[in-house]
Protein backbone atom coordinates (compact mmCIF):
# COMPACT_ATOMS: atom_id res chain seq x y z
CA UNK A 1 81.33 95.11 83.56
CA UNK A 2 81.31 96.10 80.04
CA UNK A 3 80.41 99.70 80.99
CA UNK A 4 84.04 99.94 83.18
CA UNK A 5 85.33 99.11 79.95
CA UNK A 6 84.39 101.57 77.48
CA UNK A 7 85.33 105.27 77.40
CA UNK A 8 82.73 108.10 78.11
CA UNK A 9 83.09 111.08 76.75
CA UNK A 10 82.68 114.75 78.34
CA UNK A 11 79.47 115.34 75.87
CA UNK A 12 78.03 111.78 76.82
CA UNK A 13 74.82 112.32 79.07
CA UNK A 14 74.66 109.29 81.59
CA UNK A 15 71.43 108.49 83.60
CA UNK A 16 71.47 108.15 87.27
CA UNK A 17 71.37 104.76 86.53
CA UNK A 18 74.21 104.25 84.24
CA UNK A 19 76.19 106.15 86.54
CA UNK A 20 75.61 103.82 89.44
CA UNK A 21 76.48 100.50 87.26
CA UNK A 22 79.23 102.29 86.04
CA UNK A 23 80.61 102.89 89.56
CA UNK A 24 79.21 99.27 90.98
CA UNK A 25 81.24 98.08 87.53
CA UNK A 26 84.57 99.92 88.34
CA UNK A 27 84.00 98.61 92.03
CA UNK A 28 84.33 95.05 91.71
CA UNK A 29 87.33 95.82 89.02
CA UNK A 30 88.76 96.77 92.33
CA UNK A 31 87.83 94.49 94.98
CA UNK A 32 88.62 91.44 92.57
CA UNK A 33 91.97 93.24 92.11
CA UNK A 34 92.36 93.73 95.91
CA UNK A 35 90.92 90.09 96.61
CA UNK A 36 94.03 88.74 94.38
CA UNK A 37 96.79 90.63 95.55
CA UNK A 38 95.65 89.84 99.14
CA UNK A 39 95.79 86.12 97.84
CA UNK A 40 99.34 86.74 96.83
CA UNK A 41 100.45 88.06 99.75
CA UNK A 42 98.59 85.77 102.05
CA UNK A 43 100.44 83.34 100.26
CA UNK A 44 104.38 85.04 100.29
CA UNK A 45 103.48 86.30 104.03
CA UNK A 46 106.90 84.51 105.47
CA UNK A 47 108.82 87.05 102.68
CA UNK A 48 106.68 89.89 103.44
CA UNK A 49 107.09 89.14 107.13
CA UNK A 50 110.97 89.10 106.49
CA UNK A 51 110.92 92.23 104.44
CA UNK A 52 109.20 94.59 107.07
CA UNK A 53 111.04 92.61 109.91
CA UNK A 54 114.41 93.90 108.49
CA UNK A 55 115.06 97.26 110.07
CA UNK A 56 113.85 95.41 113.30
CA UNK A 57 116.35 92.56 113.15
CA UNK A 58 119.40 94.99 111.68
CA UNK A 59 119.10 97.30 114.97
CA UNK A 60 118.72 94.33 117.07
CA UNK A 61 121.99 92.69 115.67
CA UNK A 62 123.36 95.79 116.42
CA UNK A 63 122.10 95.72 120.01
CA UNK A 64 123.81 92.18 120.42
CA UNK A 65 126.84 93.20 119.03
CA UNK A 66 127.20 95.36 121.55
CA UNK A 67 125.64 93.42 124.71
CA UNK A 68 122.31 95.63 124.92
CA UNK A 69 118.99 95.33 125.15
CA UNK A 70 116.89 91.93 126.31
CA UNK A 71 117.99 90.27 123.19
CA UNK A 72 121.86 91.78 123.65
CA UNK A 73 122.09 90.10 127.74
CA UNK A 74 120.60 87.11 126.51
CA UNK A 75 122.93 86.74 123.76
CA UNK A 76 126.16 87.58 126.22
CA UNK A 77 124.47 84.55 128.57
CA UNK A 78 124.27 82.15 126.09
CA UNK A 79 127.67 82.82 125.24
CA UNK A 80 128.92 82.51 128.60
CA UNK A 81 127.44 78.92 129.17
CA UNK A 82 128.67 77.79 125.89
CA UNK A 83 131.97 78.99 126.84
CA UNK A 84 131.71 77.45 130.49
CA UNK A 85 130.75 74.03 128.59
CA UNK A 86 133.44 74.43 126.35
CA UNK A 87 135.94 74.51 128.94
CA UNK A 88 134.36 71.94 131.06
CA UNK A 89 134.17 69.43 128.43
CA UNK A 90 138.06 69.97 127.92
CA UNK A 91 138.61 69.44 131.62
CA UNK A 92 136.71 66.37 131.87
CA UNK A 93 138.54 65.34 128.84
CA UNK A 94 142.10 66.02 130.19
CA UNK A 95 140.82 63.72 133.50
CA UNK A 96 139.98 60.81 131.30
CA UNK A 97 142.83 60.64 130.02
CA UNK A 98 145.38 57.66 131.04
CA UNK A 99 148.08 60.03 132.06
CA UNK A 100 145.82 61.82 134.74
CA UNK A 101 146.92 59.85 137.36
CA UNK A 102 143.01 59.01 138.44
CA UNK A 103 142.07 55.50 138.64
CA UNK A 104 140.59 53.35 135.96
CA UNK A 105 137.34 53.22 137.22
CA UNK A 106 137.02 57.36 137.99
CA UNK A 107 138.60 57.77 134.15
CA UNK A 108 135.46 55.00 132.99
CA UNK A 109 133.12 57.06 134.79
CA UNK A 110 133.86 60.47 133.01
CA UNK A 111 134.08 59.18 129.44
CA UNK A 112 129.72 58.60 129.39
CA UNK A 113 130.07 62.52 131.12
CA UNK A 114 131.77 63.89 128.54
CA UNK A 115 129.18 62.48 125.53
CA UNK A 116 126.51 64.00 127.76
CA UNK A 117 127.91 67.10 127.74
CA UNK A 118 128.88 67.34 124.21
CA UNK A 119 125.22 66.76 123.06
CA UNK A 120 124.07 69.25 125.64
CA UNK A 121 126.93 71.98 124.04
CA UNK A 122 125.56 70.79 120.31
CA UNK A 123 121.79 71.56 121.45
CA UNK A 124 122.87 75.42 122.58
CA UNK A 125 121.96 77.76 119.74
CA UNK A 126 124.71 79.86 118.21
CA UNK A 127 122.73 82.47 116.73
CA UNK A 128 121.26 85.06 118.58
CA UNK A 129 117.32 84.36 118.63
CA UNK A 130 114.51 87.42 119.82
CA UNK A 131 115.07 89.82 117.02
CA UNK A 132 111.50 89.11 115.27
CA UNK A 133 108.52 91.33 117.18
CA UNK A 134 106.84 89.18 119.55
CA UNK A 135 103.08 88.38 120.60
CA UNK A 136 101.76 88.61 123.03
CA UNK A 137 97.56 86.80 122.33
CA UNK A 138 96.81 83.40 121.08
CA UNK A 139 95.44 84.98 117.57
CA UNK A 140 97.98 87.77 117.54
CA UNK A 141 100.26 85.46 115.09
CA UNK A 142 97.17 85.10 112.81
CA UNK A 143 95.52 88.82 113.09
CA UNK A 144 99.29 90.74 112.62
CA UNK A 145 99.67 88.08 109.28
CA UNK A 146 96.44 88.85 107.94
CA UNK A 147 96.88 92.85 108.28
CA UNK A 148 100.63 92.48 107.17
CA UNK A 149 99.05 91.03 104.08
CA UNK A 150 96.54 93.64 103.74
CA UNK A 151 98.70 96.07 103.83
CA UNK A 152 101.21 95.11 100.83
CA UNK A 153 98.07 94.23 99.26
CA UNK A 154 96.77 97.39 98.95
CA UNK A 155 100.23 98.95 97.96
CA UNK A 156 100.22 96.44 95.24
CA UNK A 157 97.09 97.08 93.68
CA UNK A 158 96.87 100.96 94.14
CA UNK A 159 97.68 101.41 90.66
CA UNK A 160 94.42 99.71 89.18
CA UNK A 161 92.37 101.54 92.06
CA UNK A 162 93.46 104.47 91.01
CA UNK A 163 93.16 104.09 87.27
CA UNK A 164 89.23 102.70 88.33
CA UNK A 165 89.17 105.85 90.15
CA UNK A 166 90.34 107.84 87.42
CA UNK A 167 88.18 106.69 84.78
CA UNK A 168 85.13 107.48 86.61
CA UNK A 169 85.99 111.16 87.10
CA UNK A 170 87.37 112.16 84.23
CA UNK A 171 84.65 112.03 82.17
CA UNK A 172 82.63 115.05 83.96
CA UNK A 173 85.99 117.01 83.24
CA UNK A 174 86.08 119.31 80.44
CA UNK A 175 88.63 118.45 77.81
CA UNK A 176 90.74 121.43 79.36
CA UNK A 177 90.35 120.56 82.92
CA UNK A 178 91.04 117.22 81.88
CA UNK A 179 94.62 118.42 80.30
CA UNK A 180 95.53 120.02 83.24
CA UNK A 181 94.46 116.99 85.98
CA UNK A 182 95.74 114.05 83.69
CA UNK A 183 99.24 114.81 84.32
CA UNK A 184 98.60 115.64 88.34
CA UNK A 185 96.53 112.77 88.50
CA UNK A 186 99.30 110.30 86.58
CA UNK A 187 101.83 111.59 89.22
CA UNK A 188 100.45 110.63 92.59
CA UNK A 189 101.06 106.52 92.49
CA UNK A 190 104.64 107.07 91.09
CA UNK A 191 105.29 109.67 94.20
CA UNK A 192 103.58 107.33 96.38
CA UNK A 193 105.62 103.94 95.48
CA UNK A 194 108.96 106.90 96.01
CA UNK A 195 107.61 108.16 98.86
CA UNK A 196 107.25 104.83 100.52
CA UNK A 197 110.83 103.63 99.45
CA UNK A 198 112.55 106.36 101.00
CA UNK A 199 110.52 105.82 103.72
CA UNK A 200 111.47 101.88 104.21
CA UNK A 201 115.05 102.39 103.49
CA UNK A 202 115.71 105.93 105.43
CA UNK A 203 112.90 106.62 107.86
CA UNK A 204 111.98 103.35 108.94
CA UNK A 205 115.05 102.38 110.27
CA UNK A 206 116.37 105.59 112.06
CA UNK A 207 112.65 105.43 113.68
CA UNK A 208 113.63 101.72 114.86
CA UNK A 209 117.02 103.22 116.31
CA UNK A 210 115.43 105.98 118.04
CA UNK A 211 112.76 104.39 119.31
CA UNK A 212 114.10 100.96 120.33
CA UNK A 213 117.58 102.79 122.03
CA UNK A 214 115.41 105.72 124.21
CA UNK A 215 115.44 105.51 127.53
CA UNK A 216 116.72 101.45 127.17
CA UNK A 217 118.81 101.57 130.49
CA UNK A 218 115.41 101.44 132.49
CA UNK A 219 112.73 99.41 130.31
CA UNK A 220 112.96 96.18 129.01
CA UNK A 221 112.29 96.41 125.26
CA UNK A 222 109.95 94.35 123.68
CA UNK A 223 108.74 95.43 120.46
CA UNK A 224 105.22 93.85 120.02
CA UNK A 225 104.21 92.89 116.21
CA UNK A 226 100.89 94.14 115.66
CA UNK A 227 101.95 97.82 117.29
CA UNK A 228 105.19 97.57 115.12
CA UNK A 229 103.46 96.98 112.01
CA UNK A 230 100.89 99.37 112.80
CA UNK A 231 103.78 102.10 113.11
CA UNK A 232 105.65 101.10 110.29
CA UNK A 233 102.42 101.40 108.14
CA UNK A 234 101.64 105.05 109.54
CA UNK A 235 105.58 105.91 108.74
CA UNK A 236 105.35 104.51 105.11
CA UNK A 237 102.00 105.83 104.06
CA UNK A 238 103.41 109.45 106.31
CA UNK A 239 106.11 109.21 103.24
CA UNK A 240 103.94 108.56 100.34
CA UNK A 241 101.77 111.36 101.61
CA UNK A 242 104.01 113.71 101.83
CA UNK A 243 105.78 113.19 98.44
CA UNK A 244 102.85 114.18 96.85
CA UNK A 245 104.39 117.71 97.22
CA UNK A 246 105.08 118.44 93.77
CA UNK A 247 101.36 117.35 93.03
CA UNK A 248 100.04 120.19 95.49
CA UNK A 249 102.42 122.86 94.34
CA UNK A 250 101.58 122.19 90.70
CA UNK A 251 97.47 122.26 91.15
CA UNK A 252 98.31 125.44 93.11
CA UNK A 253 100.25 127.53 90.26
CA UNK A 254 97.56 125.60 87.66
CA UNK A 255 94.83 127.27 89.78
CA UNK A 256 96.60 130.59 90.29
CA UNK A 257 97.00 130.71 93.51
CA UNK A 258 100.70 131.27 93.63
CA UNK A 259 103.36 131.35 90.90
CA UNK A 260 106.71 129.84 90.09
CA UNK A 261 107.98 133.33 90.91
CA UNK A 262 106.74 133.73 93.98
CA UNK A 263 107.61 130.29 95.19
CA UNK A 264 111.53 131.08 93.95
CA UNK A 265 111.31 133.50 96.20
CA UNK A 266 110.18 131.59 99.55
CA UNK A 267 113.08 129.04 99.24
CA UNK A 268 114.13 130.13 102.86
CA UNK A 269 110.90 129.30 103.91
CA UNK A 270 110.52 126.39 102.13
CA UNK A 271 113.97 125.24 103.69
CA UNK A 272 112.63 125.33 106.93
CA UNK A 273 109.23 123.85 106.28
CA UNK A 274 110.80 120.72 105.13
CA UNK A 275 113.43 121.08 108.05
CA UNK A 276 110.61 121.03 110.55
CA UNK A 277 108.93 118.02 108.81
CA UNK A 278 112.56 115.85 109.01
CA UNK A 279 112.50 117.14 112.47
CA UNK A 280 109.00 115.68 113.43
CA UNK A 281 110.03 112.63 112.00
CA UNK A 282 112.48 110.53 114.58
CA UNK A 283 116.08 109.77 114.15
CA UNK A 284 119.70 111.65 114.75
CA UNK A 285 120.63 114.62 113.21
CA UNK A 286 122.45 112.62 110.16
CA UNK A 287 118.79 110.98 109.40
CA UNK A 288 117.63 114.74 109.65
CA UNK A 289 120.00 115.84 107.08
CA UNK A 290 118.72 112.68 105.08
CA UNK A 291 115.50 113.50 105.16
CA UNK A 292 115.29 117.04 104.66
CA UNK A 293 117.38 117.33 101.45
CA UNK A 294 114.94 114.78 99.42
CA UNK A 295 111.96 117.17 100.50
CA UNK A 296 113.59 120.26 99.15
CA UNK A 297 114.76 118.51 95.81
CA UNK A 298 111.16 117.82 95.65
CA UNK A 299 110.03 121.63 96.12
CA UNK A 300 112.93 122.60 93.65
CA UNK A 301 111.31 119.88 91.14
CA UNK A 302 107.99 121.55 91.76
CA UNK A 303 109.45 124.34 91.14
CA UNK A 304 110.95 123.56 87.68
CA UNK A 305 108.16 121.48 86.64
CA UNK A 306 105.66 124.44 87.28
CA UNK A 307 107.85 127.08 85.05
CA UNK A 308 107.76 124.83 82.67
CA UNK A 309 103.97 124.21 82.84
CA UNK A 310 103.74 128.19 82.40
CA UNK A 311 105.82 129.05 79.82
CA UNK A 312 103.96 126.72 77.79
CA UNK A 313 100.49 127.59 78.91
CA UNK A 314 101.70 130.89 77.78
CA UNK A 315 102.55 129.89 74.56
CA UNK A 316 99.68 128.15 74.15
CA UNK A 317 97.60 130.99 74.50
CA UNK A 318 99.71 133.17 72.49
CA UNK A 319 99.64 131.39 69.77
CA UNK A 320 95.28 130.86 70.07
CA UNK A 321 95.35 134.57 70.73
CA UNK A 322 96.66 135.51 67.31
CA UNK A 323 94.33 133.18 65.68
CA UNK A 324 91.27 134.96 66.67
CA UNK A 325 92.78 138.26 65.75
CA UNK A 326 93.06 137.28 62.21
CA UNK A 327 89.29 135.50 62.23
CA UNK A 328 88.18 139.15 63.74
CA UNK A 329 90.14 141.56 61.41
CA UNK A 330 88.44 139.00 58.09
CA UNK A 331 84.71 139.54 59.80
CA UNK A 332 85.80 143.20 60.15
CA UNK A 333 86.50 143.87 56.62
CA UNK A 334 88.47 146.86 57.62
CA UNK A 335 90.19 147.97 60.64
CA UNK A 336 89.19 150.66 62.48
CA UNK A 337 90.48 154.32 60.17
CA UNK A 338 90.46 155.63 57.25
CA UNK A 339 88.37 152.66 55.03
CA UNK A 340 89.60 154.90 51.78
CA UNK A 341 93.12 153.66 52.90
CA UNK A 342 92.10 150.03 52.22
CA UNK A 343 91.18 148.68 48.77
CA UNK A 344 87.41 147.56 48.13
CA UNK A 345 88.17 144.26 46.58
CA UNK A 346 91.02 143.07 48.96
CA UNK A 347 89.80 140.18 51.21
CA UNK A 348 91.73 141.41 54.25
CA UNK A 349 94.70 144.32 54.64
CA UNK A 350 98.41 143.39 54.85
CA UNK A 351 100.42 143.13 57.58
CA UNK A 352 102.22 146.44 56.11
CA UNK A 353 99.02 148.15 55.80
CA UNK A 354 98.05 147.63 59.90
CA UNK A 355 101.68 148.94 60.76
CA UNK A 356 101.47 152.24 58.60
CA UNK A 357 97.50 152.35 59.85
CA UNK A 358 98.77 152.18 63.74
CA UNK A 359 101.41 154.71 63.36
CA UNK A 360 99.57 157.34 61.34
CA UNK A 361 97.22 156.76 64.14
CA UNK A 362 99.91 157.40 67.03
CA UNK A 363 101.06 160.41 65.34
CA UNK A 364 98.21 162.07 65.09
């Protein structure tokens, strides 16, 4: 444990051994981590439950609203019986009365009728039930819990993962590969945890509206749980994955393979690239819209971030470029000339001196 703890350096040399306790170290840092958050979750799995149940249960209300779908026809029946005993209990009421004209004993006989049906009208439910995901196996309630809380689980402690992660490759970079993979590196939960918002709050649900309203005329709907969470899991972690595009377009202009410029130039392209990836994903052509201008604002933050990477990667080396100039010229003694030009005793030549040297030198 202790070794997960303290920092190796690049110049540290590690046996095959430490290695492997290092790694077994930073390996139960993790699991422990995972093995509590699971806890947590296990424990909140009726909120967690409710939380990726949401999109579900908003297009469903939707569906009842308007009298569709399984839920939506059982929703307009239940209506119409509670109307029907409505209007039946005011009829049988009306009868009882004195006034009816019906004899005492027919009036006597209604009265225990209409305290029947009252209790039966109380017992109807009033609001709409069937817009959870159902189950369809004895353990399916159990299994689709136990994944449900997996999966927020390992959301929740990606952070530390990574960091574990982290810490056991970064030693065997070089302190300049380590400048340039910190900052990548430091990027990708952040994008992630955006990637998988914008994928719960814009994807999600237009992929529960497209999905749930194809084709509904001839199929009755039934969204089981442990396929629904499956798909909402593949459509979150789609999201996070594909946020990481600033990440990619940054190692690329850090390794040189393309160049701020050259990307500025591809915009068209890029348009459609992230076009075609909105239009993959399901939903209308307003959820399209939606989802391809956060992709571009992405590439246009790439963009920015990577000019600003280079301009001061080029300052950088400027400014370690003219200090080895001025080491050489001292080791030198003189530049290359005339040495009659330059006095015996003087440690190094003026700045005044090179530019007269260079252009006696050009004009000759």
């Amino acid at each position: 444990m202790p070794s997960a703890i303290r920092t190796i350096g690049h110049e540290d040399r590690l046996s095959l051994v430490d290695h492997l306790d290092e790694l077994r170290s930073r390996l139960i840092i993790s699991a422990a981590v995972l093995a509590v958050a699971f806890a947590v979750c296990l424990w909140q799995n009726h909120a967690l439950l409710h939380i990726i149940n949401k999109p579900l249960q908003v297009q469903t209300k939707k569906q009842v609203a308007k009298g569709e779908g399984t839920v939506g026809q059982a929703v307009l029946a239940q209506q119409g019986v509670l109307k029907v005993a409505k209007d039946t209990r005011a009829a049988l009421a009306v009868l009882a009365l004195p006034r009816s004209g019906l004899p005492a004993s027919t009036r006597a006989q209604l009265v225990p009728l209409i305290g029947s049906l009252t209790r039966d009208v109380a017992r109807i439910p009033r609001h709409p039930t069937g817009d959870n995901p159902v189950t369809l196996g004895v353990g399916e309630p159990f299994t689709t819990t136990i994944s449900v809380s997996l999966y927020f689980a390992l959301v929740i402690s990606l952070p530390v993962i990574l960091y574990e992660l982290y810490g056991f490759i970064l030693p065997a970079l070089s302190p300049e590969e380590r400048r340039i993979t910190v900052p990548l590196l430091t990027a990708v939960p952040f994008l992630f945890a955006a990637g998988v918002l914008f994928g719960y709050f814009v994807v999600l649900p237009a992929a529960v509206r497209f999905f749930v309203n194809f084709n509904a005329s001839e199929f009755n709907v039934l969204v089981q749980a442990s396929q629904f969470y499956r798909f909402a899991a593949t459509v979150l972690l789609a999201m996070g994955v594909v946020f990481q595009v600033p990440v990619v377009i940054l190692a690329a202009t850090r390794a040189g393979l393309v160049t701020p410029r050259q990307l500025k130039k591809n915009r068209r392209y890029a348009i459609l690239a992230c076009a075609a990836i909105a239009a993959l994903l399901p939903g209308d052509a307003i959820t399209l819209l939606l989802e391809t201008v956060p992709l571009y604002v992405l590439y246009e933050a790439s963009i920015l971030l990577a000019s600003l990477v280079e301009r001061s990667e080029s300052r950088r080396r400027e400014s370690s470029s003219d200090q080895p100039a001025g080491a050489s010229t001292q080791d030198a003694g003189h530049p290359e000339g005339d040495p009659a030009q330059y006095p015996h005793d003087a440690a190094e030549p003026t700045v005044q001196q090179i530019i007269d040297h260079v252009d006696k030198g050009l004009s000759d």
